[in-house]
C-alpha atoms as a PDB file:
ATOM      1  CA  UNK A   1     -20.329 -49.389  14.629  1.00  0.00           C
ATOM      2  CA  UNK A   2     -17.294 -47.616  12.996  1.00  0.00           C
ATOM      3  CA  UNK A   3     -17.920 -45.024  10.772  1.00  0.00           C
ATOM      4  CA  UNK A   4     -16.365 -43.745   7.789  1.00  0.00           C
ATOM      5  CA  UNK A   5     -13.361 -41.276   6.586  1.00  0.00           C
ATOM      6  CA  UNK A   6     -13.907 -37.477   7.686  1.00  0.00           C
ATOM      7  CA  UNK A   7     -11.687 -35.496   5.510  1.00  0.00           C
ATOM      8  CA  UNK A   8     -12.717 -32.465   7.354  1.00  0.00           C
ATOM      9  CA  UNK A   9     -10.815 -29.612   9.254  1.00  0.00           C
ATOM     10  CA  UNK A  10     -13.568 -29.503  12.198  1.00  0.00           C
ATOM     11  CA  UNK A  11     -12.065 -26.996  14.013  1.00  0.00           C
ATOM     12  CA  UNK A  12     -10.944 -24.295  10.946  1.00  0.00           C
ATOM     13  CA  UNK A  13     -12.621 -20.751  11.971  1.00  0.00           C
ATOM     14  CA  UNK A  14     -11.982 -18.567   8.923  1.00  0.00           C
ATOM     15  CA  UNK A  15     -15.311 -19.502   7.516  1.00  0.00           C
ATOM     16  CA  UNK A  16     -18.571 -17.881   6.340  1.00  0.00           C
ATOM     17  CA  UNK A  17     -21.822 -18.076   7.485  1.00  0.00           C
ATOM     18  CA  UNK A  18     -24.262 -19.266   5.275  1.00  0.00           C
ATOM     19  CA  UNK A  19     -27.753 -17.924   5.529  1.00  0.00           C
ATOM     20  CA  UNK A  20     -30.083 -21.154   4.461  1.00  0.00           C
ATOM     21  CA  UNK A  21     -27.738 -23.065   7.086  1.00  0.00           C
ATOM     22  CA  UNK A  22     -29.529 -24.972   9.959  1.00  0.00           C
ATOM     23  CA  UNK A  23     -27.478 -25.546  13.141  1.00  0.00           C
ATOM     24  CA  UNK A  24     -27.995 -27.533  16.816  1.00  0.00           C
ATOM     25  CA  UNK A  25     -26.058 -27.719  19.585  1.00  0.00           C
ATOM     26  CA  UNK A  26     -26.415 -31.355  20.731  1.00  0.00           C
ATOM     27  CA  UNK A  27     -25.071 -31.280  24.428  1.00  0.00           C
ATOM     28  CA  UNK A  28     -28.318 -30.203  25.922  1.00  0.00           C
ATOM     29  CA  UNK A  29     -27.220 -29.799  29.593  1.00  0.00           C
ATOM     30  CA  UNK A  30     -23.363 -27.978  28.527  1.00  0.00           C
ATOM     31  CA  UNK A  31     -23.390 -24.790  30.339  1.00  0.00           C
ATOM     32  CA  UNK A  32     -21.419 -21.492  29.008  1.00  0.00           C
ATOM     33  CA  UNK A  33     -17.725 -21.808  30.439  1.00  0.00           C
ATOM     34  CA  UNK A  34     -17.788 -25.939  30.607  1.00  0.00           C
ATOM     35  CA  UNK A  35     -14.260 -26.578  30.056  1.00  0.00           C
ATOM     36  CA  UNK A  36     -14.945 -29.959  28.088  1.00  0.00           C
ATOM     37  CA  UNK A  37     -12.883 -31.427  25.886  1.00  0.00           C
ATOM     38  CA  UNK A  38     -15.401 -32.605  23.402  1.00  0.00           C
ATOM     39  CA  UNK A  39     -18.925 -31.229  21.623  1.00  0.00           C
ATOM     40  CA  UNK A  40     -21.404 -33.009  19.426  1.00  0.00           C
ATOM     41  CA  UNK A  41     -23.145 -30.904  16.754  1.00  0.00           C
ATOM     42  CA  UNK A  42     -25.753 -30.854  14.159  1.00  0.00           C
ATOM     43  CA  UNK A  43     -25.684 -28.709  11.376  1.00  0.00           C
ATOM     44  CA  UNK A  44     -28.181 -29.171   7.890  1.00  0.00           C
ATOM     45  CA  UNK A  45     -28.633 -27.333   4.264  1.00  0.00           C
ATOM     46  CA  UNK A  46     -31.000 -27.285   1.379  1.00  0.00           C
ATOM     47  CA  UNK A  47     -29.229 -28.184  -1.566  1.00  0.00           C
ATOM     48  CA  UNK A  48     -30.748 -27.985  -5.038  1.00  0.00           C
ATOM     49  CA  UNK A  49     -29.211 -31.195  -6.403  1.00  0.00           C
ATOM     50  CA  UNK A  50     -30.318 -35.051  -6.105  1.00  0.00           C
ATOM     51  CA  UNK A  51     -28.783 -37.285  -3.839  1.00  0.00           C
ATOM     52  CA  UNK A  52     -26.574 -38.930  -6.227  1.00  0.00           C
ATOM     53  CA  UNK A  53     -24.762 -35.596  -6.827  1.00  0.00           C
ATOM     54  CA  UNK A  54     -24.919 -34.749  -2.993  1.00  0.00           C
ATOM     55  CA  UNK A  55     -23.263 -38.670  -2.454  1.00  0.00           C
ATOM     56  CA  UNK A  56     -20.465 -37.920  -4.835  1.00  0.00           C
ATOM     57  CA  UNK A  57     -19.472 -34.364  -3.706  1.00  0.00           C
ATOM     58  CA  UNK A  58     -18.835 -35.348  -0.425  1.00  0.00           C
ATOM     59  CA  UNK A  59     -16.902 -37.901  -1.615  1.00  0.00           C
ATOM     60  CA  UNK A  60     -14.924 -35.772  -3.573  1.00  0.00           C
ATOM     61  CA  UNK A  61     -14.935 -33.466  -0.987  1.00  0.00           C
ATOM     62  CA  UNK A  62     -13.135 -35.490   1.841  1.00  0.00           C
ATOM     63  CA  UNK A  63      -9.907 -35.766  -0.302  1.00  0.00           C
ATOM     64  CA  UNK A  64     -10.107 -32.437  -1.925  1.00  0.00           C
ATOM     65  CA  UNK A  65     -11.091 -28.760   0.360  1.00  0.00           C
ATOM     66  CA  UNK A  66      -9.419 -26.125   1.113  1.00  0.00           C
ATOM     67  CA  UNK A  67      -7.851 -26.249   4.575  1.00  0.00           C
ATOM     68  CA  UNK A  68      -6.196 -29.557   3.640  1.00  0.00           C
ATOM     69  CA  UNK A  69      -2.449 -30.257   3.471  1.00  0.00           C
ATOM     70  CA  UNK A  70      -2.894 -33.659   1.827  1.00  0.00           C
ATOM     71  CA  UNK A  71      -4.729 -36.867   2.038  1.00  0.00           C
ATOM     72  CA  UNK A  72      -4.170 -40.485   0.999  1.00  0.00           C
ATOM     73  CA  UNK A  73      -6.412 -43.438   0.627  1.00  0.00           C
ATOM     74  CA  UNK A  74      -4.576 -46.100   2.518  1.00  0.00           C
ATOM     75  CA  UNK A  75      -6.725 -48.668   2.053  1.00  0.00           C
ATOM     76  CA  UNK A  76     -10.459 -49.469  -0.129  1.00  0.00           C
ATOM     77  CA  UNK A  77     -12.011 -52.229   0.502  1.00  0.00           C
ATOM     78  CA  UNK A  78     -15.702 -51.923  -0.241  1.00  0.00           C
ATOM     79  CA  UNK A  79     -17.946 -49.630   1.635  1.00  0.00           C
ATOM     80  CA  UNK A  80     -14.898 -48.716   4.000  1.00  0.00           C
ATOM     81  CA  UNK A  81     -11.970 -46.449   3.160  1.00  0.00           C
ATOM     82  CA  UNK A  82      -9.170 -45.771   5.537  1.00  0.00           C
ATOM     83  CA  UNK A  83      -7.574 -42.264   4.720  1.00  0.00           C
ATOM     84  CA  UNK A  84      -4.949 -40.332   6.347  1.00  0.00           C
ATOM     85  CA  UNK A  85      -4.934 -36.457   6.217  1.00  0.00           C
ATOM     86  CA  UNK A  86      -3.395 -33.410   7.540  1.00  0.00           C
ATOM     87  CA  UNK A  87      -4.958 -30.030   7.436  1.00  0.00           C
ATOM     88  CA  UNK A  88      -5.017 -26.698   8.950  1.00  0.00           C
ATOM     89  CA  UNK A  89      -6.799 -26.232  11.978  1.00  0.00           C
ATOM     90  CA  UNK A  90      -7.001 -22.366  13.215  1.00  0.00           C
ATOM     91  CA  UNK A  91      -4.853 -21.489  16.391  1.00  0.00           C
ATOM     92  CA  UNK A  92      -3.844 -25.058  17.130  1.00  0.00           C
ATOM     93  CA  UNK A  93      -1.556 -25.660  13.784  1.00  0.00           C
ATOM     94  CA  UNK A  94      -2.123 -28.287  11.612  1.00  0.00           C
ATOM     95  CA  UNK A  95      -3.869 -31.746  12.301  1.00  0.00           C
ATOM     96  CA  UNK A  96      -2.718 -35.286  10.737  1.00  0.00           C
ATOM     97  CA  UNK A  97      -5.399 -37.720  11.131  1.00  0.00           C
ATOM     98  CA  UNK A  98      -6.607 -41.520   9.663  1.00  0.00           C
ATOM     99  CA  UNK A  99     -10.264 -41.535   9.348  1.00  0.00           C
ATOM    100  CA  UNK A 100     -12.195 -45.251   8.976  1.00  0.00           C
ATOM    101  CA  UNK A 101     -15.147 -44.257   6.425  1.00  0.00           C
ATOM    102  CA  UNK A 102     -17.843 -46.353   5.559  1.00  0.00           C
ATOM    103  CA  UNK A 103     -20.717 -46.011   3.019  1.00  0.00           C
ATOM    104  CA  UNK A 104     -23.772 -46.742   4.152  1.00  0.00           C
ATOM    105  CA  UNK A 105     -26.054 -46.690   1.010  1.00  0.00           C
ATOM    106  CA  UNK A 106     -28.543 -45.348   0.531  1.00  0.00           C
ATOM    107  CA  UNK A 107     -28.369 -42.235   2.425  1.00  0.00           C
ATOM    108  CA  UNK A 108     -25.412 -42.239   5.154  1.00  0.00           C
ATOM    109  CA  UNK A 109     -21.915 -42.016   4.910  1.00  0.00           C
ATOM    110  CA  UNK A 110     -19.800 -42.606   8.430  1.00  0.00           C
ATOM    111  CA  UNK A 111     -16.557 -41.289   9.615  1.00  0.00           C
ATOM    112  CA  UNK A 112     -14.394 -42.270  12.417  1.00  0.00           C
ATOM    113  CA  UNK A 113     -11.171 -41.239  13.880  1.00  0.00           C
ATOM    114  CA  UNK A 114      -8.624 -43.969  14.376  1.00  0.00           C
ATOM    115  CA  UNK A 115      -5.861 -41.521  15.148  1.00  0.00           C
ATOM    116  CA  UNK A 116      -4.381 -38.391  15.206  1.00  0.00           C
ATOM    117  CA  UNK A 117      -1.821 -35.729  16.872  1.00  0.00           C
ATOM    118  CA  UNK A 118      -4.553 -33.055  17.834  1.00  0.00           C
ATOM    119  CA  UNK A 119      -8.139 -34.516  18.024  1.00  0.00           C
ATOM    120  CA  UNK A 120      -8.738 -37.392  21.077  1.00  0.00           C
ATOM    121  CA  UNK A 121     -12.458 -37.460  18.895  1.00  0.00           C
ATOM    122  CA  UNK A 122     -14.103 -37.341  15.687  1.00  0.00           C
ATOM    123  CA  UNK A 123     -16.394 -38.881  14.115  1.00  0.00           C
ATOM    124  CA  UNK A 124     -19.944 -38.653  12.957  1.00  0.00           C
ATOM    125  CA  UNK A 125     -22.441 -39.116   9.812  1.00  0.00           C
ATOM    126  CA  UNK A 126     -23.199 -37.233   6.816  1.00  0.00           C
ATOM    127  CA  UNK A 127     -27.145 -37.799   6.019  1.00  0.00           C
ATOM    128  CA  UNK A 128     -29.436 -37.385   3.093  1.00  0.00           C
ATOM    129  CA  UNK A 129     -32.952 -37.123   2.816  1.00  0.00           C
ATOM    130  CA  UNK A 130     -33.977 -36.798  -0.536  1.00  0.00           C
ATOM    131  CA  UNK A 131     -37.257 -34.021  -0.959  1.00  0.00           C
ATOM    132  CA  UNK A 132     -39.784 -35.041  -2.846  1.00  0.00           C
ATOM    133  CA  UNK A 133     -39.019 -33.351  -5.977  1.00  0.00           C
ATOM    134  CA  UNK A 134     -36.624 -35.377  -6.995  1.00  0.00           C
ATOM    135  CA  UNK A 135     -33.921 -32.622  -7.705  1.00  0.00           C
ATOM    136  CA  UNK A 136     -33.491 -31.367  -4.220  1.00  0.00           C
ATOM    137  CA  UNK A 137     -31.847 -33.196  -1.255  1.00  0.00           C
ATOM    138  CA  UNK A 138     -31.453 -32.261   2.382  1.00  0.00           C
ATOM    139  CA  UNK A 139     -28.400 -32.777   3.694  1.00  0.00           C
ATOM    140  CA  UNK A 140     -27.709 -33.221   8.001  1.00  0.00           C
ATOM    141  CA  UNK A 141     -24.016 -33.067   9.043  1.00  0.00           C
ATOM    142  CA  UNK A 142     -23.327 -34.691  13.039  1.00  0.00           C
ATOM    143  CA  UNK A 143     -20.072 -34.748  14.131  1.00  0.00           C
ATOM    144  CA  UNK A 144     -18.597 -35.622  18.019  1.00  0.00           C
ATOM    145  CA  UNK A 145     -15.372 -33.764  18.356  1.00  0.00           C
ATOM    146  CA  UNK A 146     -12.719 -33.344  20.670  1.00  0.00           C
ATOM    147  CA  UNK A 147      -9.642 -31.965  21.267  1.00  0.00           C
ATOM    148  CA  UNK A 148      -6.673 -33.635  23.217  1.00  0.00           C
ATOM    149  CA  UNK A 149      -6.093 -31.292  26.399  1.00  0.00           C
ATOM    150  CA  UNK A 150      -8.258 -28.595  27.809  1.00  0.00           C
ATOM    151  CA  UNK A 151     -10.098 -26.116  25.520  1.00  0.00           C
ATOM    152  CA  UNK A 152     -13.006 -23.746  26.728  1.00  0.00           C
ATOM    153  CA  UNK A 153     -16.039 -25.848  25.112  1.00  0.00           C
ATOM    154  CA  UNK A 154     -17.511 -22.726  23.623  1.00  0.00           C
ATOM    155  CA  UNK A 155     -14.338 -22.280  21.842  1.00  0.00           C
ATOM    156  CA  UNK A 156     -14.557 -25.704  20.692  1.00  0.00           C
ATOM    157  CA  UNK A 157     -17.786 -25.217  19.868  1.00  0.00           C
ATOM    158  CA  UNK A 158     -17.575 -21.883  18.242  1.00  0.00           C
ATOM    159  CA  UNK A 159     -14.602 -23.409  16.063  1.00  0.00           C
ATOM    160  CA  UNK A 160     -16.550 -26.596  15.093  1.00  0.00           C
ATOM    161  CA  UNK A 161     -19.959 -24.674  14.418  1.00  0.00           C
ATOM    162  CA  UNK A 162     -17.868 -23.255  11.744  1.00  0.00           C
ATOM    163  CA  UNK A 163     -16.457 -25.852  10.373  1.00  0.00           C
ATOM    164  CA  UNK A 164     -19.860 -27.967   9.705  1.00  0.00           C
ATOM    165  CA  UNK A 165     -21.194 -25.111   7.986  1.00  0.00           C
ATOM    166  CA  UNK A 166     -18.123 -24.395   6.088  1.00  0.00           C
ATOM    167  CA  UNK A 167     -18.073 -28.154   4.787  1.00  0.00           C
ATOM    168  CA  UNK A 168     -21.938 -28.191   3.808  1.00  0.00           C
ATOM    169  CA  UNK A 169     -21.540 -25.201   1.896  1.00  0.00           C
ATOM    170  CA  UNK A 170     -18.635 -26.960   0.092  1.00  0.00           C
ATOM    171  CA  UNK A 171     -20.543 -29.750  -0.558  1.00  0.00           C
ATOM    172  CA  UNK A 172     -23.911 -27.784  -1.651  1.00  0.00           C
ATOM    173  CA  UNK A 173     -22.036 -25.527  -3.833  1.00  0.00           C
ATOM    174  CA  UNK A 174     -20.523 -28.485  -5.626  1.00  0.00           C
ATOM    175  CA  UNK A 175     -23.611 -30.702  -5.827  1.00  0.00           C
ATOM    176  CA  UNK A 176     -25.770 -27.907  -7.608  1.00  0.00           C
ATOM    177  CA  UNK A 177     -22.325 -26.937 -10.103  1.00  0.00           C
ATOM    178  CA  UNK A 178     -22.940 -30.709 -10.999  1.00  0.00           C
ATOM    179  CA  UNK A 179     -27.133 -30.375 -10.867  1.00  0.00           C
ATOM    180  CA  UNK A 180     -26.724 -27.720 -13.402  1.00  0.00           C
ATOM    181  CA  UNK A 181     -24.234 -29.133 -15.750  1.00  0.00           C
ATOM    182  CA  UNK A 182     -26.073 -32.454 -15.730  1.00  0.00           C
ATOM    183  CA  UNK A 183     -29.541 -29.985 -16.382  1.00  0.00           C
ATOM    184  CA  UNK A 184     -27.241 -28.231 -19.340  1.00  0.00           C
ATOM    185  CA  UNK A 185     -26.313 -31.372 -20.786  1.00  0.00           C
ATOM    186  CA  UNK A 186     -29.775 -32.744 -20.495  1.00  0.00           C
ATOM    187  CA  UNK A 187     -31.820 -29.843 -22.169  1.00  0.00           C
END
């Protein structure tokens, strides 16, 4: 199945680490100095915001984060988005790459990479699990990466590692901004 838009920089390393941050390595038999040239990952936060709010800061997020040079929707149809971007990756330069998102209500969103000067891969799922609050959501990032040409896999990984928690803090930090205006507003 194709997958939806990832306006991500997977590979940006000038990120911090985030302490409530869950992370798995997904390439159980990958041995230390593999030289691969892709890595699948699983990283996963607490955020204190519902899933509606989680939904609509990632989509905000995928045109709008920090590493990115620009992005355009080149086509809506739907659950499925088609959207170009370039961003800065750390050490390699900057990426340009058309993602094929797709909504998958009512707790998945897909990405896919159609093309792209740096990256032969990328594409995985953002997934929410509401908690049973109400007001709290978990939220699982996957993502298959890989690079075109021959990079140490724990670089690779190391890089990528920091990405997904980079983007899920993003996300979080914009969810709950939104939990607690709506929670202002509200009161």
């Amino acid at each position: 199945m194709l997958g939806m838009i990832t306006p991500f920089a997977l590979l940006c390393i000038n990120g911090g680490v985030v302490p409530d941050l869950d992370f798995t390595d997904l390439d159980q038999n990958a041995k230390l100095g593999d030289v691969k040239t892709d890595v699948r990952l699983r990283s996963s936060v607490m955020i204190k915001a519902n899933k509606n709010l989680v939904w609509l800061s990632i989509h905000e997020y995928r045109t709008n984060y920090e590493e990115l040079v620009y992005a355009k929707v080149l086509f809506r149809e739907g659950p499925t988005s088609i959207i170009e971007q370039q961003f800065a990756v750390a050490r390699l330069g900057k990426a340009t790459c058309t993602f094929l998102d797709t909504d998958c209500p009512p707790d998945k969103i897909t990405y896919q990479l159609l093309k792209s000067n740096l990256f032969s891969a990328m594409d995985g799922s953002w997934v929410m699990t509401p908690i049973a609050d109400g007001k709290s959501t978990r939220l699982d990032l996957y993502c298959h990466a890989g690079i075109q040409g021959k990079v140490p896999r724990f670089l690779l990984r190391f890089g990528l590692s920091r990405s997904l928690k980079k983007r899920l803090e993003s996300v979080k930090r914009a969810a709950e901004k939104k939990a607690l205006t709506t929670d202002t507003v509200g009161a």
